[in-house]
Protein backbone atom coordinates (compact mmCIF):
# COMPACT_ATOMS: atom_id res chain seq x y z
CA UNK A 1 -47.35 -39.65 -19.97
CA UNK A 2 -48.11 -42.30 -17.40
CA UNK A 3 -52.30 -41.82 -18.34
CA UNK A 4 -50.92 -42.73 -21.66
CA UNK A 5 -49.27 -45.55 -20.28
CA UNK A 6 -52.17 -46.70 -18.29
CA UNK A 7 -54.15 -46.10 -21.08
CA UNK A 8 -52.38 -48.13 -23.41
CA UNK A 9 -52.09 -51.09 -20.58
CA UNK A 10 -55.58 -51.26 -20.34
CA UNK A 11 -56.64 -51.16 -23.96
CA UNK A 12 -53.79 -54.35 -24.43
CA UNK A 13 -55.33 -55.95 -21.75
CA UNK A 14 -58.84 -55.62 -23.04
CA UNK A 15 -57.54 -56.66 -26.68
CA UNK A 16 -56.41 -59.75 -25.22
CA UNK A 17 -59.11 -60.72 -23.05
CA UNK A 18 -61.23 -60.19 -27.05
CA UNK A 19 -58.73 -62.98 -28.22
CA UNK A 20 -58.75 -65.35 -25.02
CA UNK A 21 -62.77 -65.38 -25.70
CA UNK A 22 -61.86 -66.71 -29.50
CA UNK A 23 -58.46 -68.77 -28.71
CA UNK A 24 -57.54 -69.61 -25.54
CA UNK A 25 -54.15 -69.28 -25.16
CA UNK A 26 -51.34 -69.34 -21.73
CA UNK A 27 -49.96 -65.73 -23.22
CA UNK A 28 -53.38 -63.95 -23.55
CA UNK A 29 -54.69 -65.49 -20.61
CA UNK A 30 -51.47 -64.33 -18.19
CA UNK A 31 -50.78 -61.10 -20.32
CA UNK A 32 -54.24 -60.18 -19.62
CA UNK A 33 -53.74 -60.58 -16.17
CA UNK A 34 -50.36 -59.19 -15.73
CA UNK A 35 -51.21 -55.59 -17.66
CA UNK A 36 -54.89 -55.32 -15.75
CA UNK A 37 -52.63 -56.47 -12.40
CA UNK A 38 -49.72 -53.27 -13.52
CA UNK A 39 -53.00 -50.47 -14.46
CA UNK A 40 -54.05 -50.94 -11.14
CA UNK A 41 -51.11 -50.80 -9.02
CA UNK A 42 -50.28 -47.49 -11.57
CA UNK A 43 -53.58 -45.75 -11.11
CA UNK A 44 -53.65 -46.58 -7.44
CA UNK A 45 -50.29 -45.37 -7.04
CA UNK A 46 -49.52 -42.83 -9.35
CA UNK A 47 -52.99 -41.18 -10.77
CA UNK A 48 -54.50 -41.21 -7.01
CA UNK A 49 -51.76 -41.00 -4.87
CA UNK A 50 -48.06 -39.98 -6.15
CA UNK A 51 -49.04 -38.11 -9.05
CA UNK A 52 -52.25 -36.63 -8.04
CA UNK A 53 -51.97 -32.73 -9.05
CA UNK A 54 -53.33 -31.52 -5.50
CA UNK A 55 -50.21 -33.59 -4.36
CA UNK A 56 -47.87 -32.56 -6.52
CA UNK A 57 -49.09 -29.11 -7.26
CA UNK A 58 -48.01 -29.18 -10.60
CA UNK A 59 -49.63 -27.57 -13.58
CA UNK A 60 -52.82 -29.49 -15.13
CA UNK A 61 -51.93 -29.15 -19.18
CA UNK A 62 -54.78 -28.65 -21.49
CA UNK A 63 -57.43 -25.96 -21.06
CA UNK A 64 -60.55 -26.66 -18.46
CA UNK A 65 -62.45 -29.60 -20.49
CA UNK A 66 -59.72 -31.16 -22.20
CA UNK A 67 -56.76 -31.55 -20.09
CA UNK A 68 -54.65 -34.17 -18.48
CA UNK A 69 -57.06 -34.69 -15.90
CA UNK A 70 -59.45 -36.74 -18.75
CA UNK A 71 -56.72 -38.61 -19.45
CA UNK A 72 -55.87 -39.79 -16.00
CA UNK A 73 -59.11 -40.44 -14.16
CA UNK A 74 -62.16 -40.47 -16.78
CA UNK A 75 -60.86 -42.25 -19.50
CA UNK A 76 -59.91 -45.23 -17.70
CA UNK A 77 -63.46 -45.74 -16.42
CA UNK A 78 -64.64 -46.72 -19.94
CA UNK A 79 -61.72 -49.37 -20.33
CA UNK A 80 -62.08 -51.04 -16.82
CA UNK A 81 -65.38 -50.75 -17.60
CA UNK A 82 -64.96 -53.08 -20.63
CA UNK A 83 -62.99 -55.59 -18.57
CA UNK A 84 -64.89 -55.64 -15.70
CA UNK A 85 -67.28 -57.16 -18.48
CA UNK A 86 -65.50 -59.97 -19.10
CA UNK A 87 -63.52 -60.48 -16.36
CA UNK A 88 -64.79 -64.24 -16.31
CA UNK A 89 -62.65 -64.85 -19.75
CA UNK A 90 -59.58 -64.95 -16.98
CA UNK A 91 -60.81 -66.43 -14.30
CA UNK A 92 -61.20 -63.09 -12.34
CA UNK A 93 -65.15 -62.84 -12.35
CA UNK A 94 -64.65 -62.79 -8.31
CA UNK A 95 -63.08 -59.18 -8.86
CA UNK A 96 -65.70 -57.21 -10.84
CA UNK A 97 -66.88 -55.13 -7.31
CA UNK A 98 -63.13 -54.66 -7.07
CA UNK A 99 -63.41 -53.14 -10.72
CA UNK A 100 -66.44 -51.11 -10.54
CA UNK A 101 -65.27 -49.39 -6.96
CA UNK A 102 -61.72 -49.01 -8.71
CA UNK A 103 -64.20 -47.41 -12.00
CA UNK A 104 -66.58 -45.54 -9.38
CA UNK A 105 -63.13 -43.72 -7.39
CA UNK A 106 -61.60 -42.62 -10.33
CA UNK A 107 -65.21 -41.04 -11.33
CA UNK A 108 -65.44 -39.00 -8.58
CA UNK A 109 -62.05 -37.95 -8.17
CA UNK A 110 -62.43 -36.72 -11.71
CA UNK A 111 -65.25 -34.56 -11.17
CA UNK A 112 -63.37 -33.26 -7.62
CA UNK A 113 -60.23 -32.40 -9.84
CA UNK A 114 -62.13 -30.86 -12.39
CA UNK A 115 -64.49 -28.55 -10.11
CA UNK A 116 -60.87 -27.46 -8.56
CA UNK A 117 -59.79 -26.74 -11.94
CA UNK A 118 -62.88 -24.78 -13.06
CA UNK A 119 -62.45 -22.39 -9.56
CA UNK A 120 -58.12 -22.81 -9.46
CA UNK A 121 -57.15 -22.90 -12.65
CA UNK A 122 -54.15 -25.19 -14.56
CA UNK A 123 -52.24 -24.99 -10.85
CA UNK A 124 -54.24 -26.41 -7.99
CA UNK A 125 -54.19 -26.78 -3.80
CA UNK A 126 -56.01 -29.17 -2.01
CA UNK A 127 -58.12 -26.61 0.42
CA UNK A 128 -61.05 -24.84 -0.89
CA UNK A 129 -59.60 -21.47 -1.84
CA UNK A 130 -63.77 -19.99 -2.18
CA UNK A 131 -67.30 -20.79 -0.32
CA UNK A 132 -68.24 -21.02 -4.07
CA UNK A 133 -65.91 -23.83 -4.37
CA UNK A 134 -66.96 -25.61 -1.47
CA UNK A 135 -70.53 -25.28 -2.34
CA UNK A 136 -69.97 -26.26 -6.06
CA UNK A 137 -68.25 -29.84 -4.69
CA UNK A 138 -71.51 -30.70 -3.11
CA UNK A 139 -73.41 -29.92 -5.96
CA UNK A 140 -71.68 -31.54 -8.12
CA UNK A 141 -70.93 -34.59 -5.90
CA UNK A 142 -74.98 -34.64 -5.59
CA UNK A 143 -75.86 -34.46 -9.43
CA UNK A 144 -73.24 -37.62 -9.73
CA UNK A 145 -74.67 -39.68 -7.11
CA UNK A 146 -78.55 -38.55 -8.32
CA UNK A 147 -77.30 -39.94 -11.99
CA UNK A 148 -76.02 -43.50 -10.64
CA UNK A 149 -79.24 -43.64 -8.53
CA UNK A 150 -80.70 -42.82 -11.76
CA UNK A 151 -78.70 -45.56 -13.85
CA UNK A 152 -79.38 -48.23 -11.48
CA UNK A 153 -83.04 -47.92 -11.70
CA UNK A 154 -83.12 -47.49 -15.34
CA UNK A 155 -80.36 -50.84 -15.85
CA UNK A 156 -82.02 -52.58 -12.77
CA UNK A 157 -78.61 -52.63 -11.43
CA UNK A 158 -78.70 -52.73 -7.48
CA UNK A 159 -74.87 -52.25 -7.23
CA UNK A 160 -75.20 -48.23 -9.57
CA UNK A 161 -77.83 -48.07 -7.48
CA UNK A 162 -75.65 -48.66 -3.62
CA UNK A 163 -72.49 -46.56 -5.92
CA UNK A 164 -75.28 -43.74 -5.90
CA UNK A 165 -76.32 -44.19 -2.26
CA UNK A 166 -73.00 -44.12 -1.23
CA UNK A 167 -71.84 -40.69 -2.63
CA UNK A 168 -75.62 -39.79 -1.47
CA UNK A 169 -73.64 -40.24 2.49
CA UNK A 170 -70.42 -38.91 1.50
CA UNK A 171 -72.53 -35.14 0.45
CA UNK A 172 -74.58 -35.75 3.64
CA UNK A 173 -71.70 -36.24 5.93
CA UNK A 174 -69.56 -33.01 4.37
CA UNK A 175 -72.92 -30.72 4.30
CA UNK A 176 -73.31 -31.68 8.06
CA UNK A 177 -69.36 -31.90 9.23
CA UNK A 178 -68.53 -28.85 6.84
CA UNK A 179 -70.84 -26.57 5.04
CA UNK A 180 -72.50 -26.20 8.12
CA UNK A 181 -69.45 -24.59 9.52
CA UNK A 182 -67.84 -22.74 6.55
CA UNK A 183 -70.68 -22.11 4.62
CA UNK A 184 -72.69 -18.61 5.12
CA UNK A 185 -75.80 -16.80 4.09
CA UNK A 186 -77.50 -18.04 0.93
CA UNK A 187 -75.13 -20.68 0.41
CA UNK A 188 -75.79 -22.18 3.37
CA UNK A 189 -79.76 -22.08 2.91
CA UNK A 190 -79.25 -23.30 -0.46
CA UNK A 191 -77.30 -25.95 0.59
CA UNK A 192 -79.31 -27.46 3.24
CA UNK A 193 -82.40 -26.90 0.74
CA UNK A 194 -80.73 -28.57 -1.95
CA UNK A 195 -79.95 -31.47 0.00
CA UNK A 196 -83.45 -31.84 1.81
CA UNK A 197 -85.19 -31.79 -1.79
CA UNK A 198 -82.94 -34.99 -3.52
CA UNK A 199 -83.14 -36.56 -0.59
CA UNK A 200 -86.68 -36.78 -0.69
CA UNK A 201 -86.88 -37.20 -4.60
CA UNK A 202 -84.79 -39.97 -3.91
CA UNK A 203 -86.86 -41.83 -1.61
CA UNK A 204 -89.97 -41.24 -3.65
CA UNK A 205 -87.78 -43.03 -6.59
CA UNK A 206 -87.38 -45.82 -4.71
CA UNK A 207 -90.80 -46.06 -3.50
CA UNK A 208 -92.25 -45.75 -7.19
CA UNK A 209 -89.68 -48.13 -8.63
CA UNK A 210 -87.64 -50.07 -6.76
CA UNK A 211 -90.14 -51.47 -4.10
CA UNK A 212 -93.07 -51.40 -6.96
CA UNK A 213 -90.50 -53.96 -9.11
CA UNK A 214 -89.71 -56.03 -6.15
CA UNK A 215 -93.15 -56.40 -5.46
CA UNK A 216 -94.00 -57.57 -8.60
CA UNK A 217 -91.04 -60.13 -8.43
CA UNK A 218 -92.09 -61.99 -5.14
């Protein structure tokens, strides 16, 4: 109910930022401002904090693709999204890094929820309750911050392209500080093997096109 809310905030918002664009106007200009201003204190709030299931504990409706979860955390990355876009329609153009770290949290807290719901099921804890588990947040975490390192280069965007490095550190500092630890055997090795090989595919992506493009810029 409140991702509906959110949802519905957010889409309003983006409607009249559309019709600011066309007519400026004192009510789309501050009820643009004031719904975008409410989604974020809600999301923060509630979706991350209050109502987070691995808070709560509370039971995740919908099966293991389509469930709440979209609702709450991906769905409201296309929207703010959108308004990061145009942002500069209300004066806010300052706040688009606010937007896209707001847009880049709610990603991967997504894809953490919904790796816990794949191993938990509908009800969820906060601790790993498998090594499988633990291994398959890395994993994932890694594929999401190889695709923004991926987008960036592709868009030219340097700012997917930090997003990327900086999930790149948070997998490097929980393979080091945790899997090292918890993990055992195979998953261990594969791990540490996993790791060592995008690392390296990642620097040879920046050598062959970031460096090669600034290059050709100077």
């Amino acid at each position: 109910e409140v991702a509906a809310h959110i949802l519905t905030w957010l889409g309003a918002a983006y409607g009249l930022m559309c019709r600011q664009r066309l007519y400026s106007s004192f009510i789309s200009l501050w009820g643009a401002r004031v719904l975008i201003a409410a989604s974020v204190a809600a999301i923060v709030l509630l979706s991350l904090i209050a109502l987070n299931p691995i808070v709560t504990e509370e039971i995740v409706p919908g099966n293991v693709i389509f469930n709440a979860l979209l609702l709450a955390y991906l769905a409201p990355v296309i929207l703010i999204g959108l308004i990061a876009m145009r942002l500069d329609v209300i004066g806010w153009q300052s706040l688009k890094p606010a937007a896209g770290g707001l847009a880049l949290v709610l990603a991967f807290v997504y894809l953490t929820l919904e790796t816990k719901r794949v191993f938990q099921g509908p009800a969820m804890v906060s601790w790993s309750l498998s090594i499988a588990e633990s291994y398959a947040y890395s994993a994932v975490w890694l594929g999401f911050a190889l695709a923004l390192f991926g987008a960036g280069i592709r868009l030219g965007k340097q700012y997917i392209r930090y997003a990327g490095l900086g999930v790149m550190v948070i997998v490097v500092l929980k393979v080091f500080l945790w899997d090292m630890s918890s993990l055992e055997g195979l998953y261990r090795i594969a791990s540490f093997i996993g790791l060592g090989l995008c690392l390296v595919g990642i620097g040879w992506l920046y050598q062959r096109f970031v460096q090669k493009a600034e290059k050709r810029t100077e």
